[in-house]
Every structure is written in structure tokens, then in C-alpha cells.
PDB file of N, CA and C in Angstrom:
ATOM      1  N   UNK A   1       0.849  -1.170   0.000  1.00  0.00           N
ATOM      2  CA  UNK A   1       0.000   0.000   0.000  1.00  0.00           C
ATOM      3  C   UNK A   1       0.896   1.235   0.000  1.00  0.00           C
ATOM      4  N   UNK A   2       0.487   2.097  -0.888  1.00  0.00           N
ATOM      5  CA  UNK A   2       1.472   3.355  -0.700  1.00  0.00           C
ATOM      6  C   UNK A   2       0.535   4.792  -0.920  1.00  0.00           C
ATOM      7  N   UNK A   3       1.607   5.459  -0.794  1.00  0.00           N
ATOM      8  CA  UNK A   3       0.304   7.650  -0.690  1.00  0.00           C
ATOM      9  C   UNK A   3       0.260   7.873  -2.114  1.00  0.00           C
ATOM     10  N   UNK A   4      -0.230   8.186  -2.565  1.00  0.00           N
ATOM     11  CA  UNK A   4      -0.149   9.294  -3.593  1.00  0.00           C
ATOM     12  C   UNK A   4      -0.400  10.675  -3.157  1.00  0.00           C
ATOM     13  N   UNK A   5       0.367  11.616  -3.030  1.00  0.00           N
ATOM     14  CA  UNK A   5       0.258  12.843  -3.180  1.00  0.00           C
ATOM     15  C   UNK A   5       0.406  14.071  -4.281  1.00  0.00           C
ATOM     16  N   UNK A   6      -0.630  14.454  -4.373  1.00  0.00           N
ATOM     17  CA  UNK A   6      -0.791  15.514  -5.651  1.00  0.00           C
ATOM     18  C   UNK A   6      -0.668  16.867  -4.727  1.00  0.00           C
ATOM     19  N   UNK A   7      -0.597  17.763  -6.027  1.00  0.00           N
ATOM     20  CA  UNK A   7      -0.451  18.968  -6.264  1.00  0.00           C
ATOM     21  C   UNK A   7       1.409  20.002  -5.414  1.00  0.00           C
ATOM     22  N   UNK A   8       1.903  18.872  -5.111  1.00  0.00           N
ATOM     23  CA  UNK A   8       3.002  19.590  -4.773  1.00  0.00           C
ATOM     24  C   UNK A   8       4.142  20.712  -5.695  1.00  0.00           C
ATOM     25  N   UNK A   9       4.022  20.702  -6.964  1.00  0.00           N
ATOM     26  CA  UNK A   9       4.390  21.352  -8.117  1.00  0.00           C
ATOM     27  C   UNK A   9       4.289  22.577  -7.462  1.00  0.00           C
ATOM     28  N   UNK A  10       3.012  23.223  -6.735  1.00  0.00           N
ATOM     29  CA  UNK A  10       3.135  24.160  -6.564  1.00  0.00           C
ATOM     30  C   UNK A  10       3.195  24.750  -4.853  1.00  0.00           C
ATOM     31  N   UNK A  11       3.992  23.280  -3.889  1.00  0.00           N
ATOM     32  CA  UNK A  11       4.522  24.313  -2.345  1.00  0.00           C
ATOM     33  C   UNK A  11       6.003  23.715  -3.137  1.00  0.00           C
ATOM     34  N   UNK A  12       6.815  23.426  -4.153  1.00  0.00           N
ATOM     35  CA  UNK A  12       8.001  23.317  -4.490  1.00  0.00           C
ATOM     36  C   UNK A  12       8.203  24.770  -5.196  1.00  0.00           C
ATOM     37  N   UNK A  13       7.577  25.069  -5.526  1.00  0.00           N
ATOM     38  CA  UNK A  13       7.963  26.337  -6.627  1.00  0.00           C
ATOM     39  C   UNK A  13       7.222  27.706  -4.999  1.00  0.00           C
ATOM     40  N   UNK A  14       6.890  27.548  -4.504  1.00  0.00           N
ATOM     41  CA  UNK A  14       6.935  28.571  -3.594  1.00  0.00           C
ATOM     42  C   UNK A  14       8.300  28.184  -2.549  1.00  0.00           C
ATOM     43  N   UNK A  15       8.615  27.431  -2.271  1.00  0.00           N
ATOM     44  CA  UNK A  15       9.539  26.915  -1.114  1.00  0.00           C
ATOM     45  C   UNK A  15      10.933  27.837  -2.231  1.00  0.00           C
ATOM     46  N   UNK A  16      11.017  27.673  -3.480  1.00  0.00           N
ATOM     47  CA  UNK A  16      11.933  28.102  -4.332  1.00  0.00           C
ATOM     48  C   UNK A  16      12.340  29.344  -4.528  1.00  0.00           C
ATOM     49  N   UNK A  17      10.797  30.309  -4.546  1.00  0.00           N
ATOM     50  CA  UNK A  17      10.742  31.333  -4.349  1.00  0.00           C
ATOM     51  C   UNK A  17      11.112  32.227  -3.544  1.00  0.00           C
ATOM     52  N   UNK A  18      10.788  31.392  -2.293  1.00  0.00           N
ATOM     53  CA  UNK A  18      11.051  31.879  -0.786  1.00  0.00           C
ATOM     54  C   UNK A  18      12.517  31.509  -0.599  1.00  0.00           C
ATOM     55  N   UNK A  19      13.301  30.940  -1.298  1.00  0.00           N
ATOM     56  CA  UNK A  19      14.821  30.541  -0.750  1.00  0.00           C
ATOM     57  C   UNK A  19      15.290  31.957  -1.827  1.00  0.00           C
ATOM     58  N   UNK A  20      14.988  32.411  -3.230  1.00  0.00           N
ATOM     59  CA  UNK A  20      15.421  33.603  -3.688  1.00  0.00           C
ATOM     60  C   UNK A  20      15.179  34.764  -3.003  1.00  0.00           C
ATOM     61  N   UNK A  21      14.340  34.725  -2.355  1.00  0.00           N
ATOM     62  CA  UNK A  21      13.811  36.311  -2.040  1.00  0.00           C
ATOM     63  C   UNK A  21      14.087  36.159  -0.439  1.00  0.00           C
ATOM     64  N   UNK A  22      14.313  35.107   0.678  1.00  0.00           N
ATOM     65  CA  UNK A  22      14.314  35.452   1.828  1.00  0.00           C
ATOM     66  C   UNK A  22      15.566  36.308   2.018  1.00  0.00           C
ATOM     67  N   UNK A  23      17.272  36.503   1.255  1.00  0.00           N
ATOM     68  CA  UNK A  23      18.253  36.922   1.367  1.00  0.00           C
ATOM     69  C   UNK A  23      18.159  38.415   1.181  1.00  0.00           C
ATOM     70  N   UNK A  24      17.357  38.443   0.232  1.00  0.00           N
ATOM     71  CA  UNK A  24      17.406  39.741  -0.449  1.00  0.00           C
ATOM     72  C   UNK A  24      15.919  40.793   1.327  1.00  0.00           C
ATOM     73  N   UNK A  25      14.936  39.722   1.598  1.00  0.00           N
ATOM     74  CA  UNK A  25      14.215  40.528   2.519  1.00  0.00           C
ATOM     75  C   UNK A  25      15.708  40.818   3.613  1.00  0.00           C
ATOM     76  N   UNK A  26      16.190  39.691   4.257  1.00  0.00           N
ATOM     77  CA  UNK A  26      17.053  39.792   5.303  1.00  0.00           C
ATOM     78  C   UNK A  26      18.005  41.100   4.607  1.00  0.00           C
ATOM     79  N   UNK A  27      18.507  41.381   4.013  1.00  0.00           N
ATOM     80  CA  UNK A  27      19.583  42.270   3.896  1.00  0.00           C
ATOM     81  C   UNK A  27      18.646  43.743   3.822  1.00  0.00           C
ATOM     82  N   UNK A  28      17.174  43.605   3.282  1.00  0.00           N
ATOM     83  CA  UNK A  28      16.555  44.983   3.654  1.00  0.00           C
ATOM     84  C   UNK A  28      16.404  45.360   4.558  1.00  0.00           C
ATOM     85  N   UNK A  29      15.963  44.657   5.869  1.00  0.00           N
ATOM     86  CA  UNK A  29      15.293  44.938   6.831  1.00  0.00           C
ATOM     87  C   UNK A  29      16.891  45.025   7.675  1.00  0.00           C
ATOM     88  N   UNK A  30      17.520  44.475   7.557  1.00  0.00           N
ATOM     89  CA  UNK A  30      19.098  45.038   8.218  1.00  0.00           C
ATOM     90  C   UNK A  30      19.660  46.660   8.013  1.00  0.00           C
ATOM     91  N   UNK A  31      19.452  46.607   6.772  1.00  0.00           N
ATOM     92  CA  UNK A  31      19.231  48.446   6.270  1.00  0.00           C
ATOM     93  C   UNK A  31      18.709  49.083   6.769  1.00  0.00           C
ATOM     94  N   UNK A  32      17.201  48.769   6.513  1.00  0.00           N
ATOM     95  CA  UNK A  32      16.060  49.357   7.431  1.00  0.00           C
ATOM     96  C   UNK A  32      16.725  49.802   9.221  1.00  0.00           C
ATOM     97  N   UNK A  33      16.815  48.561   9.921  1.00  0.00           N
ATOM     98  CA  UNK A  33      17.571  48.540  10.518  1.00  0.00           C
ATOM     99  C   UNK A  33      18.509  49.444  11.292  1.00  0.00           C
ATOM    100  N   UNK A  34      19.732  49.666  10.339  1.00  0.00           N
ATOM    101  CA  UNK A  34      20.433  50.612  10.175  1.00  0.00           C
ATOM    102  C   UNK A  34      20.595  51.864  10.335  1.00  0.00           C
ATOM    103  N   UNK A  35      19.162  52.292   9.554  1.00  0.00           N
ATOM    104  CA  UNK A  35      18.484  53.728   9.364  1.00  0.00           C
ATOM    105  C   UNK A  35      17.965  54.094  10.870  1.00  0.00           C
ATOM    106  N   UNK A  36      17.171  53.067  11.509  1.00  0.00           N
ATOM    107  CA  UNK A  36      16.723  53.367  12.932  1.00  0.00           C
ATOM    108  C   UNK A  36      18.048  53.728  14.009  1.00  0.00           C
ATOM    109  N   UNK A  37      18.845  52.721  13.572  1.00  0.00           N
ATOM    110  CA  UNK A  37      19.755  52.790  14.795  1.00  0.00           C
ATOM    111  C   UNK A  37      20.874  54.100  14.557  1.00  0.00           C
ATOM    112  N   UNK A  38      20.651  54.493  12.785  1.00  0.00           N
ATOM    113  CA  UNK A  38      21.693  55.892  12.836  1.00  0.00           C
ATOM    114  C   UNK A  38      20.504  56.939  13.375  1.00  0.00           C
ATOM    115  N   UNK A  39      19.232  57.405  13.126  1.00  0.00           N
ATOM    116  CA  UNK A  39      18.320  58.107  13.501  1.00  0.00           C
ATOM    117  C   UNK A  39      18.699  58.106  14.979  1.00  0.00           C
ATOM    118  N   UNK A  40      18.621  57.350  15.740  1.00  0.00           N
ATOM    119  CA  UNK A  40      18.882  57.270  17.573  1.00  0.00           C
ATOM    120  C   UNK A  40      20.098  57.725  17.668  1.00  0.00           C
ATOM    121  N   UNK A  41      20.895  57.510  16.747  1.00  0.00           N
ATOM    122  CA  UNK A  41      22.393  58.106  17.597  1.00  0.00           C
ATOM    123  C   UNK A  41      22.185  59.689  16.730  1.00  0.00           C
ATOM    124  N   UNK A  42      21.905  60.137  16.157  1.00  0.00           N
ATOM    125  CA  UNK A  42      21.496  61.409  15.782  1.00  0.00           C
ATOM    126  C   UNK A  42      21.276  62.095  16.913  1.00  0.00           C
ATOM    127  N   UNK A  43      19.890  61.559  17.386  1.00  0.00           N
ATOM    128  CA  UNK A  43      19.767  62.337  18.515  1.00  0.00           C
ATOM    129  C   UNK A  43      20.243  62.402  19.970  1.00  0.00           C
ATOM    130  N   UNK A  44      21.777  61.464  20.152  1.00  0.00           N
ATOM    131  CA  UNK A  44      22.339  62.064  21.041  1.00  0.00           C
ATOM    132  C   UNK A  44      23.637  62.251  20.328  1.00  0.00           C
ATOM    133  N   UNK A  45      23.651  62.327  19.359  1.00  0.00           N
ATOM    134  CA  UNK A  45      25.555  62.964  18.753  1.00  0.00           C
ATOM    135  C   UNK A  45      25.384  64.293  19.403  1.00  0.00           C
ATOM    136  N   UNK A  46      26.304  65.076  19.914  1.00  0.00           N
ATOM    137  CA  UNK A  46      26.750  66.076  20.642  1.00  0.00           C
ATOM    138  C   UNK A  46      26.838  66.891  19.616  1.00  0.00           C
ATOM    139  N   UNK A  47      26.188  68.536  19.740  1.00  0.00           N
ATOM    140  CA  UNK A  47      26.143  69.429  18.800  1.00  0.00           C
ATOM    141  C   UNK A  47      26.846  70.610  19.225  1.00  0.00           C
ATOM    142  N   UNK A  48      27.078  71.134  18.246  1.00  0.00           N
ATOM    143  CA  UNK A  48      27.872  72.192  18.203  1.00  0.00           C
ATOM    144  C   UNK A  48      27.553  73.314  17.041  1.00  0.00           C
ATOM    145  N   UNK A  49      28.093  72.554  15.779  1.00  0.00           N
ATOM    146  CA  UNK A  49      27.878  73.437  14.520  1.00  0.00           C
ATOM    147  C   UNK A  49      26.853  72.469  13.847  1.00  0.00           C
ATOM    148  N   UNK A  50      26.865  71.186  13.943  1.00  0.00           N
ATOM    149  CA  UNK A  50      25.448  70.410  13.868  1.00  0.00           C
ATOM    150  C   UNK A  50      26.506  69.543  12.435  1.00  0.00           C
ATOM    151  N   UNK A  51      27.738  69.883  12.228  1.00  0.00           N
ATOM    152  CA  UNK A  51      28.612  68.968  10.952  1.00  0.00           C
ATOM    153  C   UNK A  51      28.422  67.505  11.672  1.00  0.00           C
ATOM    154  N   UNK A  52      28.774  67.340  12.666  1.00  0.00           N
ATOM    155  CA  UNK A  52      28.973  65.847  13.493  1.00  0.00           C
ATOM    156  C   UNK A  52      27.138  65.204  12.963  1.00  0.00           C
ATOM    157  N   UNK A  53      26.225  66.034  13.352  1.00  0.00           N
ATOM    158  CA  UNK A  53      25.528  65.094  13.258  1.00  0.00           C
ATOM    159  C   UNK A  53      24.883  65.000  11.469  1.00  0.00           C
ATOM    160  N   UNK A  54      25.253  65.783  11.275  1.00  0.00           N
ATOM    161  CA  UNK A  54      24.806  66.198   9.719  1.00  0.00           C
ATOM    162  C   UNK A  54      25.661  65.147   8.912  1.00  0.00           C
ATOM    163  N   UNK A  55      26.612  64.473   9.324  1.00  0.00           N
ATOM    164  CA  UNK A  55      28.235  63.546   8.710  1.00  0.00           C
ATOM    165  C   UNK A  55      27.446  61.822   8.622  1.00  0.00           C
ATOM    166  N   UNK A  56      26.166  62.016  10.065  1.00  0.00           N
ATOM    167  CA  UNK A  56      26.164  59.812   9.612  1.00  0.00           C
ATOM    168  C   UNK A  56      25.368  59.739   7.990  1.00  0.00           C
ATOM    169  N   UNK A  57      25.724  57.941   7.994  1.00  0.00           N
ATOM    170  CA  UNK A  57      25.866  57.741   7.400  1.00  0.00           C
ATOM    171  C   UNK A  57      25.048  56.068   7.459  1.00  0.00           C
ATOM    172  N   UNK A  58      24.314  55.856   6.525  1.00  0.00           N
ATOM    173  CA  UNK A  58      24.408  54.023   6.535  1.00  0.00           C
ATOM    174  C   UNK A  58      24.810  53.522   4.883  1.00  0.00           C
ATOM    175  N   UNK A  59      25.335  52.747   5.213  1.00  0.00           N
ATOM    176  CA  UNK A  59      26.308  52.092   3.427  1.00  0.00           C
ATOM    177  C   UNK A  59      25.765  50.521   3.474  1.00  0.00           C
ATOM    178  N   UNK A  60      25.446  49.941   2.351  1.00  0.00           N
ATOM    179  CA  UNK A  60      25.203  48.719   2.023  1.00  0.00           C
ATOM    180  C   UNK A  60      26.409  48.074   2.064  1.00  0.00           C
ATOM    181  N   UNK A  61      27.081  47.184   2.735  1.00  0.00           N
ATOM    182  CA  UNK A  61      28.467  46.735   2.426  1.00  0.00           C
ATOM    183  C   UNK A  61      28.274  44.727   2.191  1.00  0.00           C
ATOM    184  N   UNK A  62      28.736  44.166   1.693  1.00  0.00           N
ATOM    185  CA  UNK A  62      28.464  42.423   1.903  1.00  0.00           C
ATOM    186  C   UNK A  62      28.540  42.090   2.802  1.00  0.00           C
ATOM    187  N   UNK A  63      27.747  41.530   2.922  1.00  0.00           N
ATOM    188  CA  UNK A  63      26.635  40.740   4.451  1.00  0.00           C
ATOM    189  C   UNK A  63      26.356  42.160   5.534  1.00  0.00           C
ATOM    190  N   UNK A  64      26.108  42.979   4.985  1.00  0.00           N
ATOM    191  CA  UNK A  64      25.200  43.717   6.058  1.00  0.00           C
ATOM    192  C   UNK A  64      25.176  44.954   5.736  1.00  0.00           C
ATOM    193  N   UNK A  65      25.359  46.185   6.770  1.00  0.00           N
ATOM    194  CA  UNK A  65      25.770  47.571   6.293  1.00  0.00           C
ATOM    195  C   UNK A  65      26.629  48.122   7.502  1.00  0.00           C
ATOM    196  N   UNK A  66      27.414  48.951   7.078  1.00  0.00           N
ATOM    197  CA  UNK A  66      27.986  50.038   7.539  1.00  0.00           C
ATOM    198  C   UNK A  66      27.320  51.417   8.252  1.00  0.00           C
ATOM    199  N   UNK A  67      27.180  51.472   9.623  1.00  0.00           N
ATOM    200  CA  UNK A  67      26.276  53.418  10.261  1.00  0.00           C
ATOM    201  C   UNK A  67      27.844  53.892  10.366  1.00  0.00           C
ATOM    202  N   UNK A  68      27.767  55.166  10.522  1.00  0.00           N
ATOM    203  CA  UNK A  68      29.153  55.987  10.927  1.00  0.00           C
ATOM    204  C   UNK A  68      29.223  57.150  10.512  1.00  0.00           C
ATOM    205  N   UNK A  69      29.539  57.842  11.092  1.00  0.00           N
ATOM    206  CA  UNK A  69      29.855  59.628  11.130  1.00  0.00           C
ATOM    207  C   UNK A  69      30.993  60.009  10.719  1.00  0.00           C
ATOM    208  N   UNK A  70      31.293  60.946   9.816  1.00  0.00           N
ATOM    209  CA  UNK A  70      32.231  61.255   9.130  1.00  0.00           C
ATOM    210  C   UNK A  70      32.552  62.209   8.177  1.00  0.00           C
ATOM    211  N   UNK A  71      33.132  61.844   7.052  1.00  0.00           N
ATOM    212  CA  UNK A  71      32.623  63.127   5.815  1.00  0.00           C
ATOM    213  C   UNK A  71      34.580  63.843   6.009  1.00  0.00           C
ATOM    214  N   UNK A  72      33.437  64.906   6.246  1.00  0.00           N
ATOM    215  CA  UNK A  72      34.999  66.387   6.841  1.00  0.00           C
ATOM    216  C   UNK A  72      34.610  66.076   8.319  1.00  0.00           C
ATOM    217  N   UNK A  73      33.677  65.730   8.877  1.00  0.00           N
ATOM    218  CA  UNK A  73      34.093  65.698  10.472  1.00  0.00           C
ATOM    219  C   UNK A  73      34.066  64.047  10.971  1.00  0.00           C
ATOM    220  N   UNK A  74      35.462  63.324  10.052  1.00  0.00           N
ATOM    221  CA  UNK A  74      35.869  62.009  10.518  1.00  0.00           C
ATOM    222  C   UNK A  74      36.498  62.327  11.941  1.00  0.00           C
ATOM    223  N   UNK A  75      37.594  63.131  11.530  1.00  0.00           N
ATOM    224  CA  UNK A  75      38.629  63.198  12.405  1.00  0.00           C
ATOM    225  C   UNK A  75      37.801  63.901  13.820  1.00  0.00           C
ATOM    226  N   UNK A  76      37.001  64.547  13.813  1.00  0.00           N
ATOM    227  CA  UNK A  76      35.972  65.424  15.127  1.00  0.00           C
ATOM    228  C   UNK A  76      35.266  64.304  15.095  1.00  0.00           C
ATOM    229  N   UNK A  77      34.767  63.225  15.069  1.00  0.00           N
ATOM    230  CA  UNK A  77      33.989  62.073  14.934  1.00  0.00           C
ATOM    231  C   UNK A  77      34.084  60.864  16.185  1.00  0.00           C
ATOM    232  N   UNK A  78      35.763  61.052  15.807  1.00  0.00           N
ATOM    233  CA  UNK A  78      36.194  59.815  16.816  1.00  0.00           C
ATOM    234  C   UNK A  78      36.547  60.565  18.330  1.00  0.00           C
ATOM    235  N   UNK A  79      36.886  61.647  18.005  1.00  0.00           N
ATOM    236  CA  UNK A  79      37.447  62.436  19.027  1.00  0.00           C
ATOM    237  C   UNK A  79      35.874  62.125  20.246  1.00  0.00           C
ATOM    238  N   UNK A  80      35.105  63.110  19.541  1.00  0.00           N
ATOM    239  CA  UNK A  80      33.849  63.625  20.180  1.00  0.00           C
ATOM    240  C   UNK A  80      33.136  61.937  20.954  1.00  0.00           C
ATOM    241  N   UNK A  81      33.300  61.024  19.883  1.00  0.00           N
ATOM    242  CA  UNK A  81      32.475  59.760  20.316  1.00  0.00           C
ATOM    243  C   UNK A  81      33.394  59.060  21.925  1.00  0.00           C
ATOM    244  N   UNK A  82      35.013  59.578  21.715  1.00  0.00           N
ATOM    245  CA  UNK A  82      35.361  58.303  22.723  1.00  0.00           C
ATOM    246  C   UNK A  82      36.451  59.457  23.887  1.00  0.00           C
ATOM    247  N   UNK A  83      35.735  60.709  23.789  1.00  0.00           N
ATOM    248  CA  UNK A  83      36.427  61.504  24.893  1.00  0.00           C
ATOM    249  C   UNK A  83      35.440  62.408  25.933  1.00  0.00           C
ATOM    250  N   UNK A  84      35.081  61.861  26.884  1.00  0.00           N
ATOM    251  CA  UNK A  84      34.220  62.697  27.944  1.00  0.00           C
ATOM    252  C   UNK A  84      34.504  64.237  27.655  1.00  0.00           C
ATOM    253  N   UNK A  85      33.342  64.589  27.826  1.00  0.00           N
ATOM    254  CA  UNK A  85      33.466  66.383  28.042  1.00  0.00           C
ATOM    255  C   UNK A  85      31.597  66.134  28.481  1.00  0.00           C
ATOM    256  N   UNK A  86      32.059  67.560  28.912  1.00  0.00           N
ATOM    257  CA  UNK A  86      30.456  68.405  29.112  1.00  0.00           C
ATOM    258  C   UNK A  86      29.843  68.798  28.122  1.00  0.00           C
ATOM    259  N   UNK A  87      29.341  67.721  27.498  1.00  0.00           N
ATOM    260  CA  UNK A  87      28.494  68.366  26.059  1.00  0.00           C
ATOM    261  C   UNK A  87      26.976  69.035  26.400  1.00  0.00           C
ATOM    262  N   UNK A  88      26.565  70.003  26.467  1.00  0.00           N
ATOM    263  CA  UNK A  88      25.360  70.683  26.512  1.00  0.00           C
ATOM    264  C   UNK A  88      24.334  69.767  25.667  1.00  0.00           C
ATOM    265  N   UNK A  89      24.539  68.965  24.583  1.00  0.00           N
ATOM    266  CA  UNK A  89      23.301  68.419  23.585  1.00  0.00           C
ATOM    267  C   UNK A  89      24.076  66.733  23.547  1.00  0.00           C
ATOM    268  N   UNK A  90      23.865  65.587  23.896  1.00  0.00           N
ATOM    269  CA  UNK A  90      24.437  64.495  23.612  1.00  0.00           C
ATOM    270  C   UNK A  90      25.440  64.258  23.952  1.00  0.00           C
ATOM    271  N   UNK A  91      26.413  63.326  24.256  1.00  0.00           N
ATOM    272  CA  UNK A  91      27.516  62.653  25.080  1.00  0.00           C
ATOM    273  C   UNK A  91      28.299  61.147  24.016  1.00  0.00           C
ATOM    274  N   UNK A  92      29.089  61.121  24.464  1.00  0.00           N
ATOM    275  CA  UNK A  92      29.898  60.221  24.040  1.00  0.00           C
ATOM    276  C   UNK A  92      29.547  58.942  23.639  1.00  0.00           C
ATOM    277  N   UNK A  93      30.049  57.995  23.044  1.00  0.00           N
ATOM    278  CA  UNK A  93      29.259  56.783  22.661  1.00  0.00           C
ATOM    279  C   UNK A  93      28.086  56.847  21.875  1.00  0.00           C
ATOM    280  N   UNK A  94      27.892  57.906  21.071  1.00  0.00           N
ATOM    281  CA  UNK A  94      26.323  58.297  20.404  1.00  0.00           C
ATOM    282  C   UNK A  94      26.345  57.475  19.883  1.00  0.00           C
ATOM    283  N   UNK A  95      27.286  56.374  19.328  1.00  0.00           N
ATOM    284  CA  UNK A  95      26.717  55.197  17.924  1.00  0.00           C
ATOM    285  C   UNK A  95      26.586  54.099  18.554  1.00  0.00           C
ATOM    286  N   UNK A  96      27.769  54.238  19.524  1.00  0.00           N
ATOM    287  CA  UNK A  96      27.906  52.126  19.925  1.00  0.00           C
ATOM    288  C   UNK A  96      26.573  52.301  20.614  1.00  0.00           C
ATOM    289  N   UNK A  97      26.322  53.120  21.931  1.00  0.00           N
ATOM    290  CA  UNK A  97      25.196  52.874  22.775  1.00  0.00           C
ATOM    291  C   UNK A  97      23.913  52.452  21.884  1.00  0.00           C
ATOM    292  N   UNK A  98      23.419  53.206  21.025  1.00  0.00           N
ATOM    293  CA  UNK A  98      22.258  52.871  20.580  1.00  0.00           C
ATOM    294  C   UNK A  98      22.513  51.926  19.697  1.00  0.00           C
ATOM    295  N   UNK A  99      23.741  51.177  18.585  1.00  0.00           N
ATOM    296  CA  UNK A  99      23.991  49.993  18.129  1.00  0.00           C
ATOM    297  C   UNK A  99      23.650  49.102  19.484  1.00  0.00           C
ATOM    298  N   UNK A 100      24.965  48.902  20.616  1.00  0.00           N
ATOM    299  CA  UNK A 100      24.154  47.796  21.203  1.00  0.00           C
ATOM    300  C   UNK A 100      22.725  47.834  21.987  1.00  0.00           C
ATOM    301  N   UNK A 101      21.819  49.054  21.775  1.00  0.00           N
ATOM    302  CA  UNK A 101      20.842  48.718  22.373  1.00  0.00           C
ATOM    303  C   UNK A 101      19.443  48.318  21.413  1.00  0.00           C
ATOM    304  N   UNK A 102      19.503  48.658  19.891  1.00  0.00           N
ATOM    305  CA  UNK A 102      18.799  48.187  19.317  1.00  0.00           C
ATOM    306  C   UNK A 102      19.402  47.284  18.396  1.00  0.00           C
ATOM    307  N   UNK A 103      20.677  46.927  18.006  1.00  0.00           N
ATOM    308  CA  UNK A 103      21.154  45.796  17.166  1.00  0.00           C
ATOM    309  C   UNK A 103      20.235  44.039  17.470  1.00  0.00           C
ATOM    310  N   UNK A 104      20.243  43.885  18.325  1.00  0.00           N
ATOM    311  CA  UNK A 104      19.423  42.365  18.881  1.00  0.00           C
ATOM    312  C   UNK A 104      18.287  42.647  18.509  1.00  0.00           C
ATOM    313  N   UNK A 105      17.467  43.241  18.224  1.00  0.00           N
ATOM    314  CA  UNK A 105      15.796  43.555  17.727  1.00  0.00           C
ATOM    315  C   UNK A 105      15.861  43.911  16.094  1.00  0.00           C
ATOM    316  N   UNK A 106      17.030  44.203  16.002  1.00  0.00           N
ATOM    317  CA  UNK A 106      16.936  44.642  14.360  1.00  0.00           C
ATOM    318  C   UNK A 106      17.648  43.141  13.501  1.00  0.00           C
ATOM    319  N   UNK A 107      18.277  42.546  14.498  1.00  0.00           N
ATOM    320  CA  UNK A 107      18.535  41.218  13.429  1.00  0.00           C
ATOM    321  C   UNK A 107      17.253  40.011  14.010  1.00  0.00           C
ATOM    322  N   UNK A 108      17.372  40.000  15.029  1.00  0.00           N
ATOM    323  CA  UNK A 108      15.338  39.218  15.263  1.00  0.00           C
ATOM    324  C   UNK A 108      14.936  39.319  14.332  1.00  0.00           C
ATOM    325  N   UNK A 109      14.620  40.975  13.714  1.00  0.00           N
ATOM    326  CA  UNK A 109      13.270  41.031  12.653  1.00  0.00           C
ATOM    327  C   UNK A 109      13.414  40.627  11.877  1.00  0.00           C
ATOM    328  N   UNK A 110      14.801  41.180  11.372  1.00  0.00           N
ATOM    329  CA  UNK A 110      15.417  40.622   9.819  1.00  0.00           C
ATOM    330  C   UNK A 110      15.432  38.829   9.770  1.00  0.00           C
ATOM    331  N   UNK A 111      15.883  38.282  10.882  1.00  0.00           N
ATOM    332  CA  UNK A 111      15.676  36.823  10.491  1.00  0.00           C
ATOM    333  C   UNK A 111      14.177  36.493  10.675  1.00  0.00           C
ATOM    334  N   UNK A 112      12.794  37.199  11.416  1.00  0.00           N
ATOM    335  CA  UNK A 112      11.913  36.812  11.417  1.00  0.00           C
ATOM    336  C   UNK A 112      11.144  37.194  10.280  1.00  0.00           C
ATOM    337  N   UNK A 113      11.091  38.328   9.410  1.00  0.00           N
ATOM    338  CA  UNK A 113      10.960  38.497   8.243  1.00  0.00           C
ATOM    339  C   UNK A 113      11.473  37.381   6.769  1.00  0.00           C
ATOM    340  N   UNK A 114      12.502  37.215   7.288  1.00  0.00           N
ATOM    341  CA  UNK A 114      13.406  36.298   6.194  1.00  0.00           C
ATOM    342  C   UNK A 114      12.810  34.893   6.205  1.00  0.00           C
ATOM    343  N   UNK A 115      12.419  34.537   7.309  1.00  0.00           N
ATOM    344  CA  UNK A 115      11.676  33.327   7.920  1.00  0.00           C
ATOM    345  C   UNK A 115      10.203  33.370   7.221  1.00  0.00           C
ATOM    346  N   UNK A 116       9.297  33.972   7.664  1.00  0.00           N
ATOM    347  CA  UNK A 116       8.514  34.583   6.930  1.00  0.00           C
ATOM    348  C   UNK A 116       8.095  34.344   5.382  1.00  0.00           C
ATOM    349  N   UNK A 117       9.471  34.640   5.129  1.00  0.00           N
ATOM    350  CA  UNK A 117       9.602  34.648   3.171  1.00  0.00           C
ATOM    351  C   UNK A 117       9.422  33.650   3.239  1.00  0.00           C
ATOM    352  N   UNK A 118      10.248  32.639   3.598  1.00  0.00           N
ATOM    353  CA  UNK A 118      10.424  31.170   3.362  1.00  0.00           C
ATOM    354  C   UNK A 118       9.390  30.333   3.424  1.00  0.00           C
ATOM    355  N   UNK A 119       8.461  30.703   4.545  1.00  0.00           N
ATOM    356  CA  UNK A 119       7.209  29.715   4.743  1.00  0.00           C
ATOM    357  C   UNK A 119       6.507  30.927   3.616  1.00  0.00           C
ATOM    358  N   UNK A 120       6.517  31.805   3.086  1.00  0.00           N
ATOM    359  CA  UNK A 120       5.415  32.287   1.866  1.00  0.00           C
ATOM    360  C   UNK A 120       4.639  33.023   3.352  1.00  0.00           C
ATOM    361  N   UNK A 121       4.594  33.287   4.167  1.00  0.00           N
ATOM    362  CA  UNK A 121       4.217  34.204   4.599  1.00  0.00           C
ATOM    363  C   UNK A 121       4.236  35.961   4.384  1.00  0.00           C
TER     364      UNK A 121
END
């Protein structure tokens, strides 16, 4: 005695689908991502003439992206991020702090999105 099962032609050609397109969701929503976690350090980069915060940045790079402040104010960039002072508007660490505080929720999504694809959700 044995199964016959029909109509699978078409969860093979979605399962197929979902293995092309889950890479391409995961690397958006890492971007996406990106954009949130440079937006948060925006608003505590330390101001002055407003170049520091006017300088981030997010870059598509392989397997993920690049946030970072820079431009003409690289060199005022690193200074400002890893040297205490009395800043009147924002404080030190403006990128890492809010990287490690929303990085773990922004790759969750991206793999729960990517996941998602895969089952055709």
C-alpha cells in the first residue's frame, strides 16, 4: 500500500521562491535597521555646529551595512564619540550605545521576516 500525493508542483515552486527572495528581505530589513539605529544616535551625537551630526551615514556593504559619522568631520567624529566632556546636547558613545541597544531587535526582525519569506508568509 502506498500515498499518492498531488499537487506539490506548486509548495516546491513557492519553497523556491522563498529561498530567492528570503536573502534579499534579510539584507533589507538590516538596512532598514540601520536607518533606525543611525536616527537614535542622531539624537544624542553632541552638537555644536550640527557637521557631526549632519556627517552619519548608513552604506550597504556584503553581508550587512555600515552606520558611521564622518565626511569632513571624521577626524571630530572619533574624538567627540570616545572623549568625555560636558556636552550641553548628547555625550559620548552616540553610535555604539544605541547599536548595542537596538542591534538584537533589528537582526530578530530581519531573520523573522526572512523566515517569513520562506514559509510564503
Amino acid at each position: 500500500m502506498g500515498w499518492n500525493v498531488s499537487g506539490m508542483d506548486g509548495v516546491f515552486r513557492k519553497m523556491q521562491a522563498g529561498q530567492k527572495r528570503a536573502p534579499v528581505v534579510f539584507d533589507q530589513e538590516i538596512y532598514r535597521g540601520g536607518q533606525k539605529i543611525l536616527s537614535a544616535s542622531i539624537k544624542v551625537t553632541p552638537r555644536d555646529t550640527g557637521a557631526l551630526r549632519g556627517s552619519g551615514t548608513v552604506n550597504k556593504i556584503d553581508g550587512g551595512v555600515e552606520i558611521g559619522f564622518g565626511g569632513a568631520a571624521s577626524a571630530y567624529a572619533m574624538i567627540v564619540h570616545e572623549k568625555p566632556a560636558n556636552y550641553s546636547v548628547g555625550g559620548i558613545k552616540y553610535l555604539e550605545t544605541p547599536f548595542n541597544q537596538m542591534a538584537p531587535a533589528v537582526i530578530e526582525n530581519a531573520f523573522r521576516r526572512a523566515g517569513n519569506t520562506l514559509r510564503g508568509s
